[in-house]
C-alpha atoms as a PDB file:
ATOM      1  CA  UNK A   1       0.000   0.000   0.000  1.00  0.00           C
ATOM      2  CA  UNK A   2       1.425   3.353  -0.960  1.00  0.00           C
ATOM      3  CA  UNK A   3       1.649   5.638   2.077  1.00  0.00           C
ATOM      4  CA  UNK A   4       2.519   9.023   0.195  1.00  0.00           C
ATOM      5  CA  UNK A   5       0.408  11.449   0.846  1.00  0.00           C
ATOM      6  CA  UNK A   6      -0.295  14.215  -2.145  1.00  0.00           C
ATOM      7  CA  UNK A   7      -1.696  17.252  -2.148  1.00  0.00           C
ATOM      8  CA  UNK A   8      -4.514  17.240  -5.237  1.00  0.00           C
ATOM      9  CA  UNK A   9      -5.106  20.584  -7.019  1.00  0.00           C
ATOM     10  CA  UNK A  10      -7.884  20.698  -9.618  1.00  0.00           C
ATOM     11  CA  UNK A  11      -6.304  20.859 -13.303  1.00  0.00           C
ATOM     12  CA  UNK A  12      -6.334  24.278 -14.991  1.00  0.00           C
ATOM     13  CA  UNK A  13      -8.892  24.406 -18.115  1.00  0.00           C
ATOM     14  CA  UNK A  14      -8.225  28.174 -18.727  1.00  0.00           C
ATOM     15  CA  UNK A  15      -5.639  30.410 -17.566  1.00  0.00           C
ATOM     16  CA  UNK A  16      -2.147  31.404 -16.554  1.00  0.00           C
ATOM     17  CA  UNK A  17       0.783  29.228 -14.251  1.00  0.00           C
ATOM     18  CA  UNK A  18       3.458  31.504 -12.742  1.00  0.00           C
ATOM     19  CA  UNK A  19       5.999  29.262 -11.809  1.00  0.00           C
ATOM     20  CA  UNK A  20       9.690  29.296 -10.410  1.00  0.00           C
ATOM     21  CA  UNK A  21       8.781  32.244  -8.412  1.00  0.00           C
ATOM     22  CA  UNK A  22      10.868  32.663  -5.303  1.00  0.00           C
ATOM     23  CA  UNK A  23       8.779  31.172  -2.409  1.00  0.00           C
ATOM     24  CA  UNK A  24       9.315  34.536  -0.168  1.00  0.00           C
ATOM     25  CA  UNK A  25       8.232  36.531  -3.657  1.00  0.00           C
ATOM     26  CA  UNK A  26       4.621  34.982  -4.437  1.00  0.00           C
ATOM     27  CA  UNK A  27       2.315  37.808  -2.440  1.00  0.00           C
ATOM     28  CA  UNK A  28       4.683  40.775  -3.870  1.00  0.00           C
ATOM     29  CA  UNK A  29       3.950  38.874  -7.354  1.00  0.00           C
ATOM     30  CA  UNK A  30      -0.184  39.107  -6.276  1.00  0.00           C
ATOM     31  CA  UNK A  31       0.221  42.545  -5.511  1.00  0.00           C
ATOM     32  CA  UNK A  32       2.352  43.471  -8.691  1.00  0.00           C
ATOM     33  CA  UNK A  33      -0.345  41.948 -10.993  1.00  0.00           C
ATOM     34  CA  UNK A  34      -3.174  43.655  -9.032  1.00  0.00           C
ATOM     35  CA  UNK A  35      -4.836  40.119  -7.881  1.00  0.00           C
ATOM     36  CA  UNK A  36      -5.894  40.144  -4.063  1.00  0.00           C
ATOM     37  CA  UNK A  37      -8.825  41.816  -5.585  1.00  0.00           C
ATOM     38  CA  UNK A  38     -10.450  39.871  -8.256  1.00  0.00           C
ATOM     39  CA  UNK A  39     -12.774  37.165  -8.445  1.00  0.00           C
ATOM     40  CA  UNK A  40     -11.323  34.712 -10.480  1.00  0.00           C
ATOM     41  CA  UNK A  41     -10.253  31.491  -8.726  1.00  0.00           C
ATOM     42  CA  UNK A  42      -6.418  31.591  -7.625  1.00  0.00           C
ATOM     43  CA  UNK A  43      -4.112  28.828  -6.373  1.00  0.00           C
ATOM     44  CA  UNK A  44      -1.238  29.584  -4.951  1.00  0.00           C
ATOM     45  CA  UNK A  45       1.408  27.352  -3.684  1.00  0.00           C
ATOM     46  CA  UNK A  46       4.207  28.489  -1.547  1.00  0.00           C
ATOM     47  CA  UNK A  47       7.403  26.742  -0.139  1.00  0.00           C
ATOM     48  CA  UNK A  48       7.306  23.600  -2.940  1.00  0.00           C
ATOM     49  CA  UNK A  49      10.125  21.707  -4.287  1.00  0.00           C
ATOM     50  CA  UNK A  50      12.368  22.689  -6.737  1.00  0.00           C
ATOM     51  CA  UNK A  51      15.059  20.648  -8.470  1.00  0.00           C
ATOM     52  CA  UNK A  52      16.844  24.062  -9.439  1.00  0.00           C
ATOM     53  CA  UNK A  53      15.743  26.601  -6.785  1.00  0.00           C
ATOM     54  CA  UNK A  54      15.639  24.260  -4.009  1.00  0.00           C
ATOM     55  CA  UNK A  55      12.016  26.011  -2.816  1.00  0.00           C
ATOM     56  CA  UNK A  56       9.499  27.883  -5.091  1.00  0.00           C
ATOM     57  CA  UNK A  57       5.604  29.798  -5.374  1.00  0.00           C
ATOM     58  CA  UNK A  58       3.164  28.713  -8.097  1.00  0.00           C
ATOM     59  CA  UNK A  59       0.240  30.406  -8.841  1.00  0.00           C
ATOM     60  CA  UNK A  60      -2.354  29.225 -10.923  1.00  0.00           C
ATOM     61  CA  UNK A  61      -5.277  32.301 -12.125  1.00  0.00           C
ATOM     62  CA  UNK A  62      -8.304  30.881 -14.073  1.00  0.00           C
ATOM     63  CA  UNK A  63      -9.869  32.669 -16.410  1.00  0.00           C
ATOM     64  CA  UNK A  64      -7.080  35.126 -16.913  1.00  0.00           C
ATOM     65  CA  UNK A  65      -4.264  35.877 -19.387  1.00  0.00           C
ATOM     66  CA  UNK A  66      -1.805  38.737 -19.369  1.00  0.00           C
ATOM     67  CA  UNK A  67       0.370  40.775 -21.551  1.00  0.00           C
ATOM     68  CA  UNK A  68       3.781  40.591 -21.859  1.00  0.00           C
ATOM     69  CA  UNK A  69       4.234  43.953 -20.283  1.00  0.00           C
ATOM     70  CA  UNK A  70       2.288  43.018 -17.475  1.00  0.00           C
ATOM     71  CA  UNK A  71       4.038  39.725 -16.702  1.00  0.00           C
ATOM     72  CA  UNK A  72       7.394  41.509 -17.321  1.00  0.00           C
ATOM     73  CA  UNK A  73       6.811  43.654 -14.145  1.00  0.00           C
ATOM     74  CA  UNK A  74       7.518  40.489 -12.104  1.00  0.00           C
ATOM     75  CA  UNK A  75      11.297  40.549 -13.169  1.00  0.00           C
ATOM     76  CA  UNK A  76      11.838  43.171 -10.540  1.00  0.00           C
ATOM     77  CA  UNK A  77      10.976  39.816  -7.680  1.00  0.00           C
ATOM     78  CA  UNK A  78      10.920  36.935 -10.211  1.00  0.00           C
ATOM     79  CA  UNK A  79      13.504  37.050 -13.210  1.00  0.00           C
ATOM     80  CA  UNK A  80      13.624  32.965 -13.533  1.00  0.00           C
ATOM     81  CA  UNK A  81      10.038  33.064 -13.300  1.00  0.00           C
ATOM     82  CA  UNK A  82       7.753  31.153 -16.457  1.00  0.00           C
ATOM     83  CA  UNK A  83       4.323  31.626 -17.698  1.00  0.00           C
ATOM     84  CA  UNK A  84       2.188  28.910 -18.994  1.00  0.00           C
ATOM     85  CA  UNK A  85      -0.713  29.779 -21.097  1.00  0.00           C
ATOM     86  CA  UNK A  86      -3.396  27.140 -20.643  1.00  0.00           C
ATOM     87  CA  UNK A  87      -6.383  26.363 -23.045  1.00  0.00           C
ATOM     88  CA  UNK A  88      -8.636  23.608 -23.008  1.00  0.00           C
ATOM     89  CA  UNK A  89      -6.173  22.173 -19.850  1.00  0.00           C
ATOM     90  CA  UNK A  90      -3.536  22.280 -22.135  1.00  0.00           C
ATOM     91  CA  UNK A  91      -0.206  24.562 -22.292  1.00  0.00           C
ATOM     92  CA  UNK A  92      -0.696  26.057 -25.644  1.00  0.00           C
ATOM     93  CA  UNK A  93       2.252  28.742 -24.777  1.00  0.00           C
ATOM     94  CA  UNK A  94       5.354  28.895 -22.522  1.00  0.00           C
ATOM     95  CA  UNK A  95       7.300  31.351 -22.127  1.00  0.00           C
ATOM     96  CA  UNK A  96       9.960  33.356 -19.511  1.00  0.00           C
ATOM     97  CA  UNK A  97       9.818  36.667 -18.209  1.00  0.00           C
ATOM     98  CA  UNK A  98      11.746  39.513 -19.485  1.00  0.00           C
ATOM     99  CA  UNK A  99      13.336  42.364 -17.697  1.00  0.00           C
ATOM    100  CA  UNK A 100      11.366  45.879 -19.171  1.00  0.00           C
ATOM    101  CA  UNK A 101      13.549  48.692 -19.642  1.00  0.00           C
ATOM    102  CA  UNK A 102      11.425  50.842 -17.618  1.00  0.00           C
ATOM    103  CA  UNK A 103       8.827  50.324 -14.228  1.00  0.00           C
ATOM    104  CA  UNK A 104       6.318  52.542 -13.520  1.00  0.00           C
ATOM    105  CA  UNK A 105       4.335  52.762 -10.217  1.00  0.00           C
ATOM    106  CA  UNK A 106       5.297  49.746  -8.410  1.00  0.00           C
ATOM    107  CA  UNK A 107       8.683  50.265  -6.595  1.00  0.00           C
ATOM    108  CA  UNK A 108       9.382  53.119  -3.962  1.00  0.00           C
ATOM    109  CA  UNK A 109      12.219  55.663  -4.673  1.00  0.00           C
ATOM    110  CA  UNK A 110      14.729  54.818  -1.602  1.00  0.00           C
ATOM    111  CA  UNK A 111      15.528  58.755  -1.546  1.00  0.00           C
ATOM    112  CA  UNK A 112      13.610  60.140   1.120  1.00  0.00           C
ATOM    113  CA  UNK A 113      13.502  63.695  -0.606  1.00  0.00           C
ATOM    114  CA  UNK A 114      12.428  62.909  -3.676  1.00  0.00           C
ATOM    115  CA  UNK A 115       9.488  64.275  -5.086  1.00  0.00           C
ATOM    116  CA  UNK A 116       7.393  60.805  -4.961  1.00  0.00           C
ATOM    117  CA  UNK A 117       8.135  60.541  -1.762  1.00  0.00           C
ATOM    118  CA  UNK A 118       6.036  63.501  -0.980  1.00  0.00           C
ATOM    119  CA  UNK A 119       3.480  64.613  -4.070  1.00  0.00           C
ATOM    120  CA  UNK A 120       1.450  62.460  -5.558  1.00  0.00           C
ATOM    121  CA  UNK A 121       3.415  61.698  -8.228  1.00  0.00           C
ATOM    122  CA  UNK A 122       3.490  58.047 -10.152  1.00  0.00           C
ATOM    123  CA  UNK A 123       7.451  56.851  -9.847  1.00  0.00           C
ATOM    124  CA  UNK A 124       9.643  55.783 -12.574  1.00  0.00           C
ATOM    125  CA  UNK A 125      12.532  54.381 -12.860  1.00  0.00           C
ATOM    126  CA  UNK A 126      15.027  53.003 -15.518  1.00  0.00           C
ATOM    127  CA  UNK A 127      16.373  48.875 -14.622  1.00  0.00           C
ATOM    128  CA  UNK A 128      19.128  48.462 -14.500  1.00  0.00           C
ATOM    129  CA  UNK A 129      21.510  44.774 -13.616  1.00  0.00           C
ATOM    130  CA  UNK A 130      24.583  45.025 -11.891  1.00  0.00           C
ATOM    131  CA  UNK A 131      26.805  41.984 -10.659  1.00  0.00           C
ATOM    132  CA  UNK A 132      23.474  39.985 -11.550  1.00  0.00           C
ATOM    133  CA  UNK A 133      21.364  42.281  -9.116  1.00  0.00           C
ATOM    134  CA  UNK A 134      18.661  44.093 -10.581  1.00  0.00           C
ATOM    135  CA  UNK A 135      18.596  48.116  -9.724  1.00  0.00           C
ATOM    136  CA  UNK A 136      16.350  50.832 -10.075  1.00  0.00           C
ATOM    137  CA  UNK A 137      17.880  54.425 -11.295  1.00  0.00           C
ATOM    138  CA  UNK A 138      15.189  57.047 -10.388  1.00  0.00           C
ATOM    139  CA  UNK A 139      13.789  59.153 -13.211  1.00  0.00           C
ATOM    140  CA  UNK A 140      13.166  62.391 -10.841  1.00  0.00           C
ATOM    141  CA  UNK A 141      16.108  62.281  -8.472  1.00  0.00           C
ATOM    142  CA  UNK A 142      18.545  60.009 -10.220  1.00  0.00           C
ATOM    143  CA  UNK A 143      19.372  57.708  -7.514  1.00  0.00           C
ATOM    144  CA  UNK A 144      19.557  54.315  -7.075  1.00  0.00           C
ATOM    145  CA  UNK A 145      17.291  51.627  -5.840  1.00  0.00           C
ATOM    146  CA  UNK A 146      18.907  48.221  -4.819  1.00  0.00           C
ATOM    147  CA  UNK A 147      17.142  45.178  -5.045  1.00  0.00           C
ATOM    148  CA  UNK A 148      17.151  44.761  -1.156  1.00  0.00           C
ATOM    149  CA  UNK A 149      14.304  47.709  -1.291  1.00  0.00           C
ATOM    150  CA  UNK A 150      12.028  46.924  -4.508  1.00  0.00           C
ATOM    151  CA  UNK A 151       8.860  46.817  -3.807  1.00  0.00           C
END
């Protein structure tokens, strides 16, 4: 008698996997895609196996596909992160995230005098990658964001 216990998750039949995100990353990836608030069903698994990352999130949105530029927000948290496109309960796409030259509106300018620190003013900031590390170069006060303090 097999003695394994599993954990069963209903199949997919329309929608979008995130996978390979970074266990302690999945709720900043909800909150970067904007969905704690909708009403499609979500599943979201946190802390599970990974041959190459050792632990990983998964989260599993029916109903819902994205743009590129949308998904390409989560490089900022996720940059070995893939996107399966299911239809039908089928993956009729995969693909992996790319980091956008430019993020608007989600990270917080580390300079405490900058201007979006204090008016109500969108940020912006140019990515950059150094020594593997992604960084954010303010487009108001020019300084730099390290990946410690995204988001």
């Amino acid at each position: 008698m097999d003695t394994r216990k599993e954990l069963k998750v209903s199949a997919l039949e329309n929608g979008t996997v995130l996978d390979h995100i970074p266990a302690e990353n999945v709720y900043k990836a909800l909150d970067i895609l904007g969905l704690k608030d909708i009403e499609n069903p979500i599943t979201i698994g946190i802390n599970l196996s990974s041959k190459l990352y050792g632990k990983k999130g998964i989260i599993k949105i029916a109903d819902r596909f994205f743009e590129d530029e949308e998904l390409n927000k989560l490089a900022l948290i996720a940059p070995e992160a893939t996107v399966n496109v299911i239809r039908n309960f089928e993956v009729m796409e995969k693909k992996k995230i790319e980091m956008p030259e430019e993020i608007v509106g989600i990270a917080k300018c580390m300079n405490p005098k900058c201007v979006t620190n204090h008016q109500p003013i969108q940020t912006r900031f140019k990515t950059l990658t150094k020594d593997g590390r992604v960084q954010l170069l303010c487009h108001y006060c020019e300084k730099i964001t390290d990946s410690d303090h995204i988001i």
